[in-house]
C-alpha atoms as a PDB file:
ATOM      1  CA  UNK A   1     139.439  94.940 109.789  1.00  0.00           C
ATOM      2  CA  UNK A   2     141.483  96.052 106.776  1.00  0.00           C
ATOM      3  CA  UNK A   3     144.226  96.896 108.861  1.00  0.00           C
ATOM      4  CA  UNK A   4     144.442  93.627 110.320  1.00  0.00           C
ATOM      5  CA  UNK A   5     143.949  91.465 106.854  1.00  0.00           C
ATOM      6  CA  UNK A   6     147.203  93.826 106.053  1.00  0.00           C
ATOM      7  CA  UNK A   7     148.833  92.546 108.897  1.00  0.00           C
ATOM      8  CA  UNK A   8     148.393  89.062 108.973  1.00  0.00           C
ATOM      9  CA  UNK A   9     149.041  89.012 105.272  1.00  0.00           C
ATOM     10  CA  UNK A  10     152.779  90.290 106.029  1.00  0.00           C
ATOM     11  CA  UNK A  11     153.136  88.294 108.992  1.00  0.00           C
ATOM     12  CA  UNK A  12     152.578  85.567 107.008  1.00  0.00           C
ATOM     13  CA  UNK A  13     154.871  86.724 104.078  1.00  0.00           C
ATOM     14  CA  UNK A  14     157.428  87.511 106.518  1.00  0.00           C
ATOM     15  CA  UNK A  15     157.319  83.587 108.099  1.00  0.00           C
ATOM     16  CA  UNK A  16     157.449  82.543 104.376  1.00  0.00           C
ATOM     17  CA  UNK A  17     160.366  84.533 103.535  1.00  0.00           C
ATOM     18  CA  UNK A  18     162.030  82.941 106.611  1.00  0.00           C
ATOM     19  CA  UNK A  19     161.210  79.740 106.284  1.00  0.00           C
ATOM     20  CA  UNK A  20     162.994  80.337 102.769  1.00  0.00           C
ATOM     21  CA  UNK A  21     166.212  81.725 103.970  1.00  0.00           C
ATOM     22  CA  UNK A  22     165.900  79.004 106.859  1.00  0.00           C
ATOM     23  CA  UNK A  23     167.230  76.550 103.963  1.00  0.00           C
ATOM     24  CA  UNK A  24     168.855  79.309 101.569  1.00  0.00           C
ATOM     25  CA  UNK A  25     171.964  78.757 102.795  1.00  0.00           C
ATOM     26  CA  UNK A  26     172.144  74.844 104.516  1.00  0.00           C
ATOM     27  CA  UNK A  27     176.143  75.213 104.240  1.00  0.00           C
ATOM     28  CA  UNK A  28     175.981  77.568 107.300  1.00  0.00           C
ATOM     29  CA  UNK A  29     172.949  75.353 109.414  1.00  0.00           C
ATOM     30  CA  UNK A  30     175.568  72.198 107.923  1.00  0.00           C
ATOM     31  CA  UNK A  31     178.741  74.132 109.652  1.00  0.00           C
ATOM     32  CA  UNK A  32     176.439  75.540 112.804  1.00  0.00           C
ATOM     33  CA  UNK A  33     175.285  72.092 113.368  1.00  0.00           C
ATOM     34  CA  UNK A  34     178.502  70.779 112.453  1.00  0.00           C
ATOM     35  CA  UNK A  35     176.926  67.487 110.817  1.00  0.00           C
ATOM     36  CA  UNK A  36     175.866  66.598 107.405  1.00  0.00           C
ATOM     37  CA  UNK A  37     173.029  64.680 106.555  1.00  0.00           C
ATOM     38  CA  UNK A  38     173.771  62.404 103.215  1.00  0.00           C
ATOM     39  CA  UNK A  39     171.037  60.038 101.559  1.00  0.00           C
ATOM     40  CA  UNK A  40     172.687  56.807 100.377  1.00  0.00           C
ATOM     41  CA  UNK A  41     171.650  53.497  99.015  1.00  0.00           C
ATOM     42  CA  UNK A  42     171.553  50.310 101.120  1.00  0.00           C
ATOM     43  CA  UNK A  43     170.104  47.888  98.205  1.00  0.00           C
ATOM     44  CA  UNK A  44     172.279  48.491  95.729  1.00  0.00           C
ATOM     45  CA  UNK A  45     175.976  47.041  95.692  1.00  0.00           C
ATOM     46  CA  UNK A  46     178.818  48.073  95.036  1.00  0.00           C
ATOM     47  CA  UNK A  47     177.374  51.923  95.317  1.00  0.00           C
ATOM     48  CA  UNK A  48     175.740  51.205  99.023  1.00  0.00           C
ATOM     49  CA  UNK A  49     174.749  47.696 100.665  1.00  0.00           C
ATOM     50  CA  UNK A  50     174.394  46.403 104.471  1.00  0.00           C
ATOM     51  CA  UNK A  51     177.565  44.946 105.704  1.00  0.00           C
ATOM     52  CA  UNK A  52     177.034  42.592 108.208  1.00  0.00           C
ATOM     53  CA  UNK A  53     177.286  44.400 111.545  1.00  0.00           C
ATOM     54  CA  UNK A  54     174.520  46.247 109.833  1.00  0.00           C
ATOM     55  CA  UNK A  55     176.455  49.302 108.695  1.00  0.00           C
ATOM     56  CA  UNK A  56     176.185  50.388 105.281  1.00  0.00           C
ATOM     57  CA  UNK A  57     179.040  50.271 102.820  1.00  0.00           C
ATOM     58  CA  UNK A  58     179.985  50.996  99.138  1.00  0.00           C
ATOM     59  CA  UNK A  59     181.018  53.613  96.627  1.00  0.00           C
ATOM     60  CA  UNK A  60     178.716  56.363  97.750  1.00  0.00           C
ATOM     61  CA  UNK A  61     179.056  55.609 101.381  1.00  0.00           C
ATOM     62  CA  UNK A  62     183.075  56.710 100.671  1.00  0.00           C
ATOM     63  CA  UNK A  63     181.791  59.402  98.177  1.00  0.00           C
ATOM     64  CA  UNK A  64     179.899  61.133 101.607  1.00  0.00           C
ATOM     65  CA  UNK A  65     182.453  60.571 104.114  1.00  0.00           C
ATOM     66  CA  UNK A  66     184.922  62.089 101.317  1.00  0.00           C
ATOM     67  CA  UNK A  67     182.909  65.445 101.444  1.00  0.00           C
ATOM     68  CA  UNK A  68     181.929  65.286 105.177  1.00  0.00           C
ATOM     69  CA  UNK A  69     185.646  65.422 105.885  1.00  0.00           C
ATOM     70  CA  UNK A  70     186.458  68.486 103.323  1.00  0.00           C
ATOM     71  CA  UNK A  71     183.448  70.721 104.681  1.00  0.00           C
ATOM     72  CA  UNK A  72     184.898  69.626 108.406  1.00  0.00           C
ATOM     73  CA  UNK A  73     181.803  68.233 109.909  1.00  0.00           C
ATOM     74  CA  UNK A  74     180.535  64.828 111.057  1.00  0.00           C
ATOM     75  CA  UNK A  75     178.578  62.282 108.899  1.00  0.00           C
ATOM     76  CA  UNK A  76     174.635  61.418 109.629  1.00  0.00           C
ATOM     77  CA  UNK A  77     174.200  58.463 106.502  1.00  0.00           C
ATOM     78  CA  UNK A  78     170.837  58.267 106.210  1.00  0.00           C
ATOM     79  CA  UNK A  79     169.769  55.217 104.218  1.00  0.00           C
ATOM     80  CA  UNK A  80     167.062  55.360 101.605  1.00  0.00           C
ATOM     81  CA  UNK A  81     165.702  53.690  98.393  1.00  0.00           C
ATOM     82  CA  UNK A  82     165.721  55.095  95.116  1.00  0.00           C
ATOM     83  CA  UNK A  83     162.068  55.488  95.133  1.00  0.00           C
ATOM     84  CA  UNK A  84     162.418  58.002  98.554  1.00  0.00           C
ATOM     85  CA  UNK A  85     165.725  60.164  98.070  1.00  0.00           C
ATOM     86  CA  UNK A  86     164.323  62.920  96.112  1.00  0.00           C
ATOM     87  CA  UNK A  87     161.750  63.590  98.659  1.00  0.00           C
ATOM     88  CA  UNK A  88     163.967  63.565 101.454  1.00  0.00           C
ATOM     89  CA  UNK A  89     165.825  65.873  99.891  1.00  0.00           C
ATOM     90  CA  UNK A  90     162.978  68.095  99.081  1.00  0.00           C
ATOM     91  CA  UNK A  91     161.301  67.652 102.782  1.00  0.00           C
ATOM     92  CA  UNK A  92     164.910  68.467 104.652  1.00  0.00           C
ATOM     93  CA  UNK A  93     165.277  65.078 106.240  1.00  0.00           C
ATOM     94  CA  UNK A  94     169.099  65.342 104.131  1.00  0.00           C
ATOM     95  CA  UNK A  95     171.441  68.015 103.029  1.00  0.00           C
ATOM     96  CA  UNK A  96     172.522  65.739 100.014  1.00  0.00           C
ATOM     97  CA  UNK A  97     172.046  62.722  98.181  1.00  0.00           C
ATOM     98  CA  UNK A  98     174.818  60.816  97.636  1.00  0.00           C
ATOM     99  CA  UNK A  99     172.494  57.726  95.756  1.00  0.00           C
ATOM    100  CA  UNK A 100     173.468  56.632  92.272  1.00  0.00           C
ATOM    101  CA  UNK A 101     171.400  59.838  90.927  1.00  0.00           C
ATOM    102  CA  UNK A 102     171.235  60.252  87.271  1.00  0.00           C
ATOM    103  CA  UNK A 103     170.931  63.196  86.299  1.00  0.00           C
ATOM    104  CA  UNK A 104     167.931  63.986  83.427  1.00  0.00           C
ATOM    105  CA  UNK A 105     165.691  67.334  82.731  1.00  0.00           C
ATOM    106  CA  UNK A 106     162.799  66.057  84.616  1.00  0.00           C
ATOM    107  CA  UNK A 107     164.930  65.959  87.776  1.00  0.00           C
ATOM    108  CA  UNK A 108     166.507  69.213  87.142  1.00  0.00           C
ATOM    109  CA  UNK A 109     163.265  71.090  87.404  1.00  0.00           C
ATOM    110  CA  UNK A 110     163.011  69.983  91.022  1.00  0.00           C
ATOM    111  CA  UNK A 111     166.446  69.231  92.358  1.00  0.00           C
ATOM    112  CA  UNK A 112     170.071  70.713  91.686  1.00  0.00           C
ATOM    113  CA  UNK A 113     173.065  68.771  90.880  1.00  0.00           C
ATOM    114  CA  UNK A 114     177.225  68.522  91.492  1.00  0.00           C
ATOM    115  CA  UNK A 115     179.419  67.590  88.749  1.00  0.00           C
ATOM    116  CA  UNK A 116     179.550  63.855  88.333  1.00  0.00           C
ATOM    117  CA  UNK A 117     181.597  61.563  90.481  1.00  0.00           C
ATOM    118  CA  UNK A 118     181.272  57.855  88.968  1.00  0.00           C
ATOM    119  CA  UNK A 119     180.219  56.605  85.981  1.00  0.00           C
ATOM    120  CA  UNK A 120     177.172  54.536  85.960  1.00  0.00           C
ATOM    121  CA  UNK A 121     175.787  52.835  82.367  1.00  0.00           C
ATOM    122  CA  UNK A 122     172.087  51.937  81.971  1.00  0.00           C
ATOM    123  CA  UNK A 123     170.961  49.319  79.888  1.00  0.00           C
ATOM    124  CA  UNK A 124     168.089  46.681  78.641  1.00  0.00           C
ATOM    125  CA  UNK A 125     169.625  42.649  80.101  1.00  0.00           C
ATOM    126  CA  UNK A 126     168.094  39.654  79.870  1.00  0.00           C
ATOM    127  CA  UNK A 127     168.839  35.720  78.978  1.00  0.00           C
ATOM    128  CA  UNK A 128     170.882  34.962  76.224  1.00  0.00           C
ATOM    129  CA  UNK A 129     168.307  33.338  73.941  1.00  0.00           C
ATOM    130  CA  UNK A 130     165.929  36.561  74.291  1.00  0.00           C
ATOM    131  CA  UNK A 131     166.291  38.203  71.137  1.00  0.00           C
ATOM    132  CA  UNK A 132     166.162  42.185  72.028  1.00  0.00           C
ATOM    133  CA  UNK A 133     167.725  44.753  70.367  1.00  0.00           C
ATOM    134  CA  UNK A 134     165.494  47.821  71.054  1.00  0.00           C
ATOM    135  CA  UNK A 135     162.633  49.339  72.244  1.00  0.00           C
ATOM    136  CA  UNK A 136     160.179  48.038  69.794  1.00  0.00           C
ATOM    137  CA  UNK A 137     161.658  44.351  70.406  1.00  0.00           C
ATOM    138  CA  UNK A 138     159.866  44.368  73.946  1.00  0.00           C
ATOM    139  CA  UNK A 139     156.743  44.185  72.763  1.00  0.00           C
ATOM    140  CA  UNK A 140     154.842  41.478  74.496  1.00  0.00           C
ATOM    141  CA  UNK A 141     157.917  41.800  77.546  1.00  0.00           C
ATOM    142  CA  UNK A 142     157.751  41.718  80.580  1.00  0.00           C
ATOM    143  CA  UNK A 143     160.644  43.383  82.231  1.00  0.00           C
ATOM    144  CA  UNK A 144     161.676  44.803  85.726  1.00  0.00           C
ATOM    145  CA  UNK A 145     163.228  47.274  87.384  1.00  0.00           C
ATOM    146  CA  UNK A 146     163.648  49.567  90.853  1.00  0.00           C
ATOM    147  CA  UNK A 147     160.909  52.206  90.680  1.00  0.00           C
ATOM    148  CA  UNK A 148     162.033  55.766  90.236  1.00  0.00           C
ATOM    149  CA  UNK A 149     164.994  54.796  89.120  1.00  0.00           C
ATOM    150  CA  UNK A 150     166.666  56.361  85.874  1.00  0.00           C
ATOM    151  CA  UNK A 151     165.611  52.786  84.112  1.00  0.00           C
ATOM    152  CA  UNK A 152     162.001  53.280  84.869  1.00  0.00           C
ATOM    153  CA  UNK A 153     161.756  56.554  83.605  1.00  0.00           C
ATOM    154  CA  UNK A 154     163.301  55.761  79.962  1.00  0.00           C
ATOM    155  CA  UNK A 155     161.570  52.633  79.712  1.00  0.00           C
ATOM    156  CA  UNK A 156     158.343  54.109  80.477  1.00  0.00           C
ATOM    157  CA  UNK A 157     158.765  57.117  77.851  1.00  0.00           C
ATOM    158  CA  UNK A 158     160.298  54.299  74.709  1.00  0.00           C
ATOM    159  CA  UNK A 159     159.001  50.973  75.442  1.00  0.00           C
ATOM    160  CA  UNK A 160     155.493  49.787  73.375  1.00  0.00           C
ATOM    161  CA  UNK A 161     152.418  49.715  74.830  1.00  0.00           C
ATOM    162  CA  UNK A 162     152.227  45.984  75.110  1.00  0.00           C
ATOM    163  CA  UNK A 163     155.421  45.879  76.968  1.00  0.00           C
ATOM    164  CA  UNK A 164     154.866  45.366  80.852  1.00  0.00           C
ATOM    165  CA  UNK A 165     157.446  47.004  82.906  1.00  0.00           C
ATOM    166  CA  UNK A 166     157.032  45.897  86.851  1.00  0.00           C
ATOM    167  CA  UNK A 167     158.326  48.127  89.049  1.00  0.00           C
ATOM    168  CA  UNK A 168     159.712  46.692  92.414  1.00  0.00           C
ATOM    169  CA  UNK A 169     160.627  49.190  95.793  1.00  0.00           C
ATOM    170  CA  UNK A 170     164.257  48.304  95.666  1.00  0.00           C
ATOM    171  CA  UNK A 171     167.351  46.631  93.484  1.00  0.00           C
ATOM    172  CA  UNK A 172     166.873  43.169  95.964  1.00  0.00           C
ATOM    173  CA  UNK A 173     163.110  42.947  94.903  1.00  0.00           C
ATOM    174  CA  UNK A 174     164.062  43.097  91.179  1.00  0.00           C
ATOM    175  CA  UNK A 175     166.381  40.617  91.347  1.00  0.00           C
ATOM    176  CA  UNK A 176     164.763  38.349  93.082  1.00  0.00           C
ATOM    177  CA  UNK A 177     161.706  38.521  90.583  1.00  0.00           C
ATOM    178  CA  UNK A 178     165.078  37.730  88.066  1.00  0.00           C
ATOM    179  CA  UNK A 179     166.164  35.269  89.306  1.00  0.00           C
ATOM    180  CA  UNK A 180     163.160  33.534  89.451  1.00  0.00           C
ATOM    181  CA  UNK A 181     161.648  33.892  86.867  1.00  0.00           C
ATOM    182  CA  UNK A 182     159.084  36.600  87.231  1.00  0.00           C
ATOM    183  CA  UNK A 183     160.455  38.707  84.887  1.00  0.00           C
ATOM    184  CA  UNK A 184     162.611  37.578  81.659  1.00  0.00           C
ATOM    185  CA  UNK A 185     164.481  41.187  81.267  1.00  0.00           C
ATOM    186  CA  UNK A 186     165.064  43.851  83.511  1.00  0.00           C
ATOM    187  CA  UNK A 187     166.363  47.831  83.020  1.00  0.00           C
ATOM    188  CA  UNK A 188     168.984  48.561  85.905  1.00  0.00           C
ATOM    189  CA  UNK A 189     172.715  49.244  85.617  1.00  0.00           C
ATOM    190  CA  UNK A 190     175.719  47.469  84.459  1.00  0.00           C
ATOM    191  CA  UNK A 191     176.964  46.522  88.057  1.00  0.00           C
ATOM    192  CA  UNK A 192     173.581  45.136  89.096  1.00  0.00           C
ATOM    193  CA  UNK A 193     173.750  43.142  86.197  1.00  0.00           C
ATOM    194  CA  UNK A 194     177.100  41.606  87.482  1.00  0.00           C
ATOM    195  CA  UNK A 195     175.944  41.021  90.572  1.00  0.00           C
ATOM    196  CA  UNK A 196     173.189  39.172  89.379  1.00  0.00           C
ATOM    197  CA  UNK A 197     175.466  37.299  87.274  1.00  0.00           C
ATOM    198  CA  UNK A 198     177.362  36.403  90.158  1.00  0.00           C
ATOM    199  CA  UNK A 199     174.524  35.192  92.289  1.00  0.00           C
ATOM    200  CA  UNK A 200     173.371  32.650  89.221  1.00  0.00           C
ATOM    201  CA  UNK A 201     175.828  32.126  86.467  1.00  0.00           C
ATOM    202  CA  UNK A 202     173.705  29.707  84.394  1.00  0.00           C
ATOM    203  CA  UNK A 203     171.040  32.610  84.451  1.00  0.00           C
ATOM    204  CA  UNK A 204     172.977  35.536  84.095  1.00  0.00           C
ATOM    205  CA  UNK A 205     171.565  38.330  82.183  1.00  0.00           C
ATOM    206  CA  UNK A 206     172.912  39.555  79.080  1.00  0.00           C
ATOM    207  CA  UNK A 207     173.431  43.405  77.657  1.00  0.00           C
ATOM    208  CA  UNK A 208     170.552  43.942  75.201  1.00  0.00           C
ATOM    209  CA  UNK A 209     170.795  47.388  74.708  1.00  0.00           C
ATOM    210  CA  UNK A 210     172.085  50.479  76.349  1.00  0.00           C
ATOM    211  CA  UNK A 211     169.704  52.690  77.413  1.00  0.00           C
ATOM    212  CA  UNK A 212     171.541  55.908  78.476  1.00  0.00           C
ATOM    213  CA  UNK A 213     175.719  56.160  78.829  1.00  0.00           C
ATOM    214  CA  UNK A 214     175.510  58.394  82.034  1.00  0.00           C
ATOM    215  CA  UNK A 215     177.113  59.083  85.696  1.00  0.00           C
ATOM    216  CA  UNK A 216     176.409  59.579  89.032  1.00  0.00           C
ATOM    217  CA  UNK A 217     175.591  62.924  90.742  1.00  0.00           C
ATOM    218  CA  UNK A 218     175.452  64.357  94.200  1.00  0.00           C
ATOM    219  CA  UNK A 219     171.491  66.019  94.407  1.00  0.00           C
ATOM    220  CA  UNK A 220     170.919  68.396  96.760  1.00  0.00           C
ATOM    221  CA  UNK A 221     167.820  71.176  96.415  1.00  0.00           C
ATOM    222  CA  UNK A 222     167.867  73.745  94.615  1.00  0.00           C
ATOM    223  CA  UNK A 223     169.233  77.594  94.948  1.00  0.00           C
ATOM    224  CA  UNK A 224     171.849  76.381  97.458  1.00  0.00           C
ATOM    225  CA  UNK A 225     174.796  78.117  95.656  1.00  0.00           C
ATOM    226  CA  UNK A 226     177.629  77.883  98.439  1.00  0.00           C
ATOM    227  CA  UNK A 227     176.609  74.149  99.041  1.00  0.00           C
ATOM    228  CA  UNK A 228     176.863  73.273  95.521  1.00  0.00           C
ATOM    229  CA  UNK A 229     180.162  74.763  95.224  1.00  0.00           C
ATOM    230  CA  UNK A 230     181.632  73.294  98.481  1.00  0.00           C
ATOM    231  CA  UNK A 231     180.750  70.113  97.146  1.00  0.00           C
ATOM    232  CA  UNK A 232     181.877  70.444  93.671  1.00  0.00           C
ATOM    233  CA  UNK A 233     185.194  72.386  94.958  1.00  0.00           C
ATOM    234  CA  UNK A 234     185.630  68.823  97.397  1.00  0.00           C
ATOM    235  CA  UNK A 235     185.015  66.438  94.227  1.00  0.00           C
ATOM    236  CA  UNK A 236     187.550  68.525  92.391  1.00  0.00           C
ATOM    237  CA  UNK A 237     190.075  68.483  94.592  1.00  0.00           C
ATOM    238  CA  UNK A 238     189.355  64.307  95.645  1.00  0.00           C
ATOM    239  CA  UNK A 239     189.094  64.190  91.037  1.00  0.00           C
ATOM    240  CA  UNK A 240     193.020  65.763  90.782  1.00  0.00           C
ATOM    241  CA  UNK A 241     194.297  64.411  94.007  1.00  0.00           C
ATOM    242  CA  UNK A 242     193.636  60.580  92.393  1.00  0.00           C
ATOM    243  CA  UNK A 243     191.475  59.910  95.723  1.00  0.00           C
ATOM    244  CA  UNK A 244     188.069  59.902  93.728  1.00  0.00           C
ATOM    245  CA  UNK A 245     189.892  57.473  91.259  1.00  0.00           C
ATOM    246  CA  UNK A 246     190.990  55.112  94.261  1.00  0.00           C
ATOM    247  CA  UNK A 247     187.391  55.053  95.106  1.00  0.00           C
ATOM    248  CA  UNK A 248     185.927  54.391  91.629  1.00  0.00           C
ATOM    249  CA  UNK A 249     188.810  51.535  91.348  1.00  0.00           C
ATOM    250  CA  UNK A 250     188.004  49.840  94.808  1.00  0.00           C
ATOM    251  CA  UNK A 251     184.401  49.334  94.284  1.00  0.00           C
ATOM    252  CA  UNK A 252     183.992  49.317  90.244  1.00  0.00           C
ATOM    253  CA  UNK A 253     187.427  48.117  89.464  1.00  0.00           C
ATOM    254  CA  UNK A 254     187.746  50.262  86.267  1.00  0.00           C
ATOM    255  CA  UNK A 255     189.854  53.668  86.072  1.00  0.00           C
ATOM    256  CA  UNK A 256     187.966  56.921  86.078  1.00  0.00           C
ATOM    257  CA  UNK A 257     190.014  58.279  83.547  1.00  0.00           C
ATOM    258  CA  UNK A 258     188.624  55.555  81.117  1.00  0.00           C
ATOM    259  CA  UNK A 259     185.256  55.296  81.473  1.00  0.00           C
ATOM    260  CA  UNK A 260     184.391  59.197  82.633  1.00  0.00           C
ATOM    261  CA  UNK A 261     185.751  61.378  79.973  1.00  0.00           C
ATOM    262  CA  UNK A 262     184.889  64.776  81.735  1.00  0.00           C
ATOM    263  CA  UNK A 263     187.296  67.790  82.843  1.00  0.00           C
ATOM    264  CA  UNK A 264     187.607  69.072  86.201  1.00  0.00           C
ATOM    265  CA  UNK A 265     183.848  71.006  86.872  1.00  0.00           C
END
């Protein structure tokens, strides 16, 4: 009986150490398979939206396909919501997410990340005559924003307790509940606020108060070393070539060079 309590216990050690090395090294089962699966967003333009022969389009979207081609394999865009990504990365569905991720230390216990490849601002916007200047000034506010999202998580740590924060699935539901009128502020980023302002200029929301000056990353999970340097070695190369600048200019219309003031990772 001991004998085969010994056994089973290092079968079963031995299908766990497998099942490890199964996804130690997804740059191999990426090159074996010779396709790449990439998370991107499909609510959230100009970084990922539905075009209208129903493919998806946008910054990331050109961000993948930019290190699909320098690995040398094909391109499986998998659309998903900010509230999702993470866990398809962690359950395998994708190799990488390629999804407006911000990167903070809660995140980086669970998931790895490249070096950045946009910039991406965060910040507190609502109607002009709203007087808000901080954190304490949305006391008695209600204001929205995409659950999961890098937004949520600040405002939930630094806004008071009689602050309501509604959290929606996706960037459309939020700003819808803008627009009308369900919400008087919302917590998103600087190019959702545009586009808002584009869809209703007499309501356009208004830069109250920046909540975090970050960037976007490319996740992927964690102790996937030659991964994480293909990727970063294919962001360098796109970051000193000028075609990660072309991108950045064709869907955010600013210069890298100006509003990311990093070195070559």
């Amino acid at each position: 009986m001991k004998y085969r309590t010994a056994l089973l216990s290092s079968v079963l050690a031995g299908l766990t150490l497998t099942s490890a090395a199964a996804h130690a090294d997804s740059l191999s089962e990426i090159q074996s398979r010779g396709m790449i699966r990439i998370a991107v967003p499909q609510d959230f333009p100009p970084f990922g939206s539905v075009d209208t022969d129903m493919s998806v389009k946008g910054l990331d979207i050109d961000v993948a396909t930019l290190i699909a081609k320098s690995i040398g394999v094909k391109l499986d865009l998998v659309p998903v919501t900010s509230a999702n990504r993470i866990a398809y990365l962690q359950t395998h569905k994708v190799d990488l997410a390629i999804s407006t991720l911000g990167k903070n230390a809660e995140r980086e216990k669970v998931i790895a990340f490249s070096q950045a490849y946009s910039p991406f601002n965060n910040a507190v916007y609502g109607a002009a005559s709203l007087k808000v200047t901080g954190p304490a000034d949305l006391a008695g506010q209600t204001i929205g924003v995409a659950r999961s999202t890098f937004e949520d998580l600040q405002l939930t740590a630094t806004a008071p307790a009689t602050a309501v924060i509604k959290r929606y699935d996706d960037n459309n539901g939020m700003i819808s509940a803008y627009l009308a009128g369900q919400v008087q502020l919302v917590g998103t980023g600087d190019f959702v606020a545009n586009a808002i302002a584009a869809r209703n200029p007499p309501n356009k929301p208004v830069e109250k108060y920046v909540l975090h000056e970050s960037a976007c990353y490319v996740g992927l999970n964690k102790n996937e070393a030659p991964l994480l340097a293909k990727v970063n070695t294919a962001l360098t190369a796109a970051k000193k070539d000028g075609a990660l600048n072309a991108i950045v200019q064709k869907w955010l219309h600013v210069p890298m060079s100006r509003t990311m003031a990093t070195t070559y990772e």
